[in-house]
N, C-alpha and C. Protein backbone atom coordinates (compact mmCIF):
# COMPACT_ATOMS: atom_id res chain seq x y z
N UNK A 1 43.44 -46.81 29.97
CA UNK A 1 42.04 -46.78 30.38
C UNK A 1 41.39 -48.10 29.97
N UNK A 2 40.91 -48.70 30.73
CA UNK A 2 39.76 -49.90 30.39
C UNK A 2 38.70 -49.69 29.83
N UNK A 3 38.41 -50.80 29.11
CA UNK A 3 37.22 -50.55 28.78
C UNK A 3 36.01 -49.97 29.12
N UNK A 4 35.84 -50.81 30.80
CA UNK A 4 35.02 -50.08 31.82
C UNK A 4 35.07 -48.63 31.94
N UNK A 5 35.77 -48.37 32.62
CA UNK A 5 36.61 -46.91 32.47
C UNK A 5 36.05 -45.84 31.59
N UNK A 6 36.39 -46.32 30.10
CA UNK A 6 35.75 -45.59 28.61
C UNK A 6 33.88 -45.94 29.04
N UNK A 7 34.07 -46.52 28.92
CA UNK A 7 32.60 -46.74 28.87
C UNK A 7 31.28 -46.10 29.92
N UNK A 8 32.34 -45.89 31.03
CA UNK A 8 31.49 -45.12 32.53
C UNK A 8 31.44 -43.31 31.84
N UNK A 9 33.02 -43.10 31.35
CA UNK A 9 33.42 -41.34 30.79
C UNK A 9 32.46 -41.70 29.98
N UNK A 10 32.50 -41.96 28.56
CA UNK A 10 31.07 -41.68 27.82
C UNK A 10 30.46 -41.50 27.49
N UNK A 11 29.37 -42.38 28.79
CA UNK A 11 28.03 -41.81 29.78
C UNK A 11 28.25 -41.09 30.41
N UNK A 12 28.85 -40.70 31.16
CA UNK A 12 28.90 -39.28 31.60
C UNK A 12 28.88 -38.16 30.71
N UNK A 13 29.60 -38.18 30.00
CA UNK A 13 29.54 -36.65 28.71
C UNK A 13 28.36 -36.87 28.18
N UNK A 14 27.70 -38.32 27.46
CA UNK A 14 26.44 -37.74 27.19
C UNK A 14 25.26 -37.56 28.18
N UNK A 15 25.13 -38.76 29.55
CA UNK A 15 24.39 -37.66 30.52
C UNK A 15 24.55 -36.13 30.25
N UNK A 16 25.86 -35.46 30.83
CA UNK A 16 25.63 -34.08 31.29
C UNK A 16 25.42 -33.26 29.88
N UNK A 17 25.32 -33.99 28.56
CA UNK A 17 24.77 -32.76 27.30
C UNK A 17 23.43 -33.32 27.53
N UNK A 18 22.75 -33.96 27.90
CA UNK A 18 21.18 -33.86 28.17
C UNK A 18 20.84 -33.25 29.57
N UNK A 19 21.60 -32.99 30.45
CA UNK A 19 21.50 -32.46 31.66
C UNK A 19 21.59 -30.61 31.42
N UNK A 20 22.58 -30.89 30.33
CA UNK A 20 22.64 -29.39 30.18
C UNK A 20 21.92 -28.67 29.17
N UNK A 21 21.50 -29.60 27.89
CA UNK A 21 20.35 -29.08 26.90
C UNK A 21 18.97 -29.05 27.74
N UNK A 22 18.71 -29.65 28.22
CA UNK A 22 16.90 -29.99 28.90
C UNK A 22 17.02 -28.79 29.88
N UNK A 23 18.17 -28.61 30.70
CA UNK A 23 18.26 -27.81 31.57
C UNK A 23 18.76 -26.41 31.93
N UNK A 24 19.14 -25.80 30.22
CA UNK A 24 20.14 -25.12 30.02
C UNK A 24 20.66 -24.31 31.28
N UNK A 25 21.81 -25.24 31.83
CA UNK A 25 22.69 -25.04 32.50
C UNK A 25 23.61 -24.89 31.70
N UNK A 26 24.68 -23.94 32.76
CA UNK A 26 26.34 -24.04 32.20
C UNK A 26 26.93 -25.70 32.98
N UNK A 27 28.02 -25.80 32.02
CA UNK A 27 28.12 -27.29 32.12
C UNK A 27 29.04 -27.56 33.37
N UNK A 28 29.33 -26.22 34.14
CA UNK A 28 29.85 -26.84 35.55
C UNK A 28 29.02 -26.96 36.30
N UNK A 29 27.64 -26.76 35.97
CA UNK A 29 26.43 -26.32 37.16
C UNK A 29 26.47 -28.11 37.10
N UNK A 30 26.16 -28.33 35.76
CA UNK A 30 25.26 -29.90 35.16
C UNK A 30 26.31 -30.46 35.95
N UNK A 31 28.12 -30.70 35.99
CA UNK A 31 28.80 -31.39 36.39
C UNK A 31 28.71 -31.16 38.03
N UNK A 32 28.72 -30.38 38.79
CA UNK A 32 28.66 -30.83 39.59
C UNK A 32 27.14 -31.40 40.56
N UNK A 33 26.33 -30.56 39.80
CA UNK A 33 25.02 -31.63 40.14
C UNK A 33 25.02 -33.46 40.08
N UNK A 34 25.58 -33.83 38.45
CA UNK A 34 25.38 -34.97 38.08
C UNK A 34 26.59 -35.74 39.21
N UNK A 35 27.65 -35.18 39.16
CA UNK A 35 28.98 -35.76 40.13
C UNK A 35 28.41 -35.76 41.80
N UNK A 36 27.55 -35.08 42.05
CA UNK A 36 26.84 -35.11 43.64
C UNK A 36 25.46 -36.35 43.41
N UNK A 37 25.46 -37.01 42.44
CA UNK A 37 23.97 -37.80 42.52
C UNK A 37 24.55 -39.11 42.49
N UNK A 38 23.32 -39.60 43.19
CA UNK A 38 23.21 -41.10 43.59
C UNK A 38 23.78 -42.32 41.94
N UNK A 39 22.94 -41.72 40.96
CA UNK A 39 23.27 -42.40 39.92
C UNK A 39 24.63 -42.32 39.56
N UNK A 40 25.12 -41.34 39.89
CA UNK A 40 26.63 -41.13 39.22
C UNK A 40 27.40 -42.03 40.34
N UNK A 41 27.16 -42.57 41.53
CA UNK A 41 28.03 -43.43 42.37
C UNK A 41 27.50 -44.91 41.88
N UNK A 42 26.26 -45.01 41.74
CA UNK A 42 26.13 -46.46 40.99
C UNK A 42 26.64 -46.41 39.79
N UNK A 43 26.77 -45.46 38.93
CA UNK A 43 27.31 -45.38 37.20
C UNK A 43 28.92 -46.01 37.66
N UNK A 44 29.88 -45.59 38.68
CA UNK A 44 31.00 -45.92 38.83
C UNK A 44 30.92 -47.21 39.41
N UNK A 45 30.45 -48.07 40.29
CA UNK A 45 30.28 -49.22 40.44
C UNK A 45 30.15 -50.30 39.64
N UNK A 46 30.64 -51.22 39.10
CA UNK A 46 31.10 -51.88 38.04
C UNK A 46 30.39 -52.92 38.62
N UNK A 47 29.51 -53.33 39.56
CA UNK A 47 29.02 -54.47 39.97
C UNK A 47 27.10 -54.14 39.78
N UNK A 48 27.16 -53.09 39.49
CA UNK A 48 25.99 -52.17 39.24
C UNK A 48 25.54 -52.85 38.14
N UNK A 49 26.67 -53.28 36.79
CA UNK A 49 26.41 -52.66 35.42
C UNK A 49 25.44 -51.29 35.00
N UNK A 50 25.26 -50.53 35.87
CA UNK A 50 25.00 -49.48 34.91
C UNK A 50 25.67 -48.89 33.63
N UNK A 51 27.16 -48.90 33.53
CA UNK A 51 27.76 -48.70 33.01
C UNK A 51 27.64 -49.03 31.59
N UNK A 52 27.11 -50.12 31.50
CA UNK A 52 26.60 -50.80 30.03
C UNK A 52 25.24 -50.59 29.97
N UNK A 53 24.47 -49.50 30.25
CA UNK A 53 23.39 -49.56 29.83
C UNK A 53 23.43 -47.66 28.75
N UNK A 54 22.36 -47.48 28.75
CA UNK A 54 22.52 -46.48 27.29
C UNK A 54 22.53 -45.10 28.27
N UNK A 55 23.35 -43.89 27.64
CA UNK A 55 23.12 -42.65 28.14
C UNK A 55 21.48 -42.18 28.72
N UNK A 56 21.07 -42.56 27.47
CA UNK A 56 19.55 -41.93 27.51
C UNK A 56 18.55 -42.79 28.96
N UNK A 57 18.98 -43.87 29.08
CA UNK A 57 18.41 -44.21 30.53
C UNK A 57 18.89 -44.16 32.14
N UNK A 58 20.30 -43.82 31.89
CA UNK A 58 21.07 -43.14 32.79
C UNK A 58 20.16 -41.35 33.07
N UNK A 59 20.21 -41.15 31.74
CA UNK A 59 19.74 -39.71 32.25
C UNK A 59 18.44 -40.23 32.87
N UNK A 60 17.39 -40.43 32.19
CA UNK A 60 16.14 -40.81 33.02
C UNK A 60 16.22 -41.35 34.34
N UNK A 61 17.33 -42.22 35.15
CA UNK A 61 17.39 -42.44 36.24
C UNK A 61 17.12 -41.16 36.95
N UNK A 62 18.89 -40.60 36.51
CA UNK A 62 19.16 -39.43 37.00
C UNK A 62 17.41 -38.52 37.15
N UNK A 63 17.49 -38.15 35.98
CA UNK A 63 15.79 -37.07 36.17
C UNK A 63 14.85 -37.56 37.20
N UNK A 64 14.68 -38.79 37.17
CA UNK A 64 13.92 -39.59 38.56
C UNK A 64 14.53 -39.25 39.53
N UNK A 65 15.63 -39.67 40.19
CA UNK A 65 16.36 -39.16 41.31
C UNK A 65 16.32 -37.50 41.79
N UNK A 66 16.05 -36.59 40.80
CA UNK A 66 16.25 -35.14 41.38
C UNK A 66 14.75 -35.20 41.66
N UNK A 67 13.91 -35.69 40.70
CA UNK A 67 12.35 -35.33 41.04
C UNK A 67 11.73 -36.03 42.15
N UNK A 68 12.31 -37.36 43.06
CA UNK A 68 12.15 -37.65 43.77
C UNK A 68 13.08 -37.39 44.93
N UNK A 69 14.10 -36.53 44.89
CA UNK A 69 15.01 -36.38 45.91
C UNK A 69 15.52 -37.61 46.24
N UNK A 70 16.06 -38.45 45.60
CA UNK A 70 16.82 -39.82 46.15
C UNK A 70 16.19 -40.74 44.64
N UNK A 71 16.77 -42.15 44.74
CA UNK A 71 17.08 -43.07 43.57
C UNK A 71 15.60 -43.56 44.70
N UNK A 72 14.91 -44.61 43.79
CA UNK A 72 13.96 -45.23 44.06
C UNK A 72 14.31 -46.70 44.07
N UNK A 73 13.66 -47.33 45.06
CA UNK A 73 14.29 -48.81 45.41
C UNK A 73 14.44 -49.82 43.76
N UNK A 74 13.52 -49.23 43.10
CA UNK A 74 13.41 -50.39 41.89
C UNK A 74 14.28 -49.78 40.86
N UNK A 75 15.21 -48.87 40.84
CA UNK A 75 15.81 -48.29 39.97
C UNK A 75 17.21 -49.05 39.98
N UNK A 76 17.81 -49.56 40.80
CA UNK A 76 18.80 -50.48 41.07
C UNK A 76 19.29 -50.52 42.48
């Protein structure tokens, strides 16, 4: 596994324990919500760098994206 790689998994596990504490979901609900969102295809894009940025603003994307139904142009 690459670095990249480690670093995308993660963020993902700690996204979906704030997806699933804030939201108490069961954590296949949180996974396949978070795995169907816009942020989670830029989180895998390595030209994004999202990947290097912190869980906790990944989730806030994410929370933007469901409350607006789509990622917002200035979000990346």
């Amino acid at each position: 596994m690459s670095d990249r790689e480690f670093l995308v998994e993660a963020n993902v596990q700690d996204v979906l324990k704030y997806i699933i504490t804030e939201n108490k979901l069961p954590i296949m609900d949180a996974m396949r919500q978070f795995y169907a969102s816009e942020v989670f295809k830029k989180l895998q894009d390595y030209e994004t760098g999202l990947y290097l940025e912190s869980p906790g603003y990944i989730y806030e994307m994410y929370r933007n994206e469901v409350m607006n139904n789509g990622l917002v142009q200035d979000e990346i």
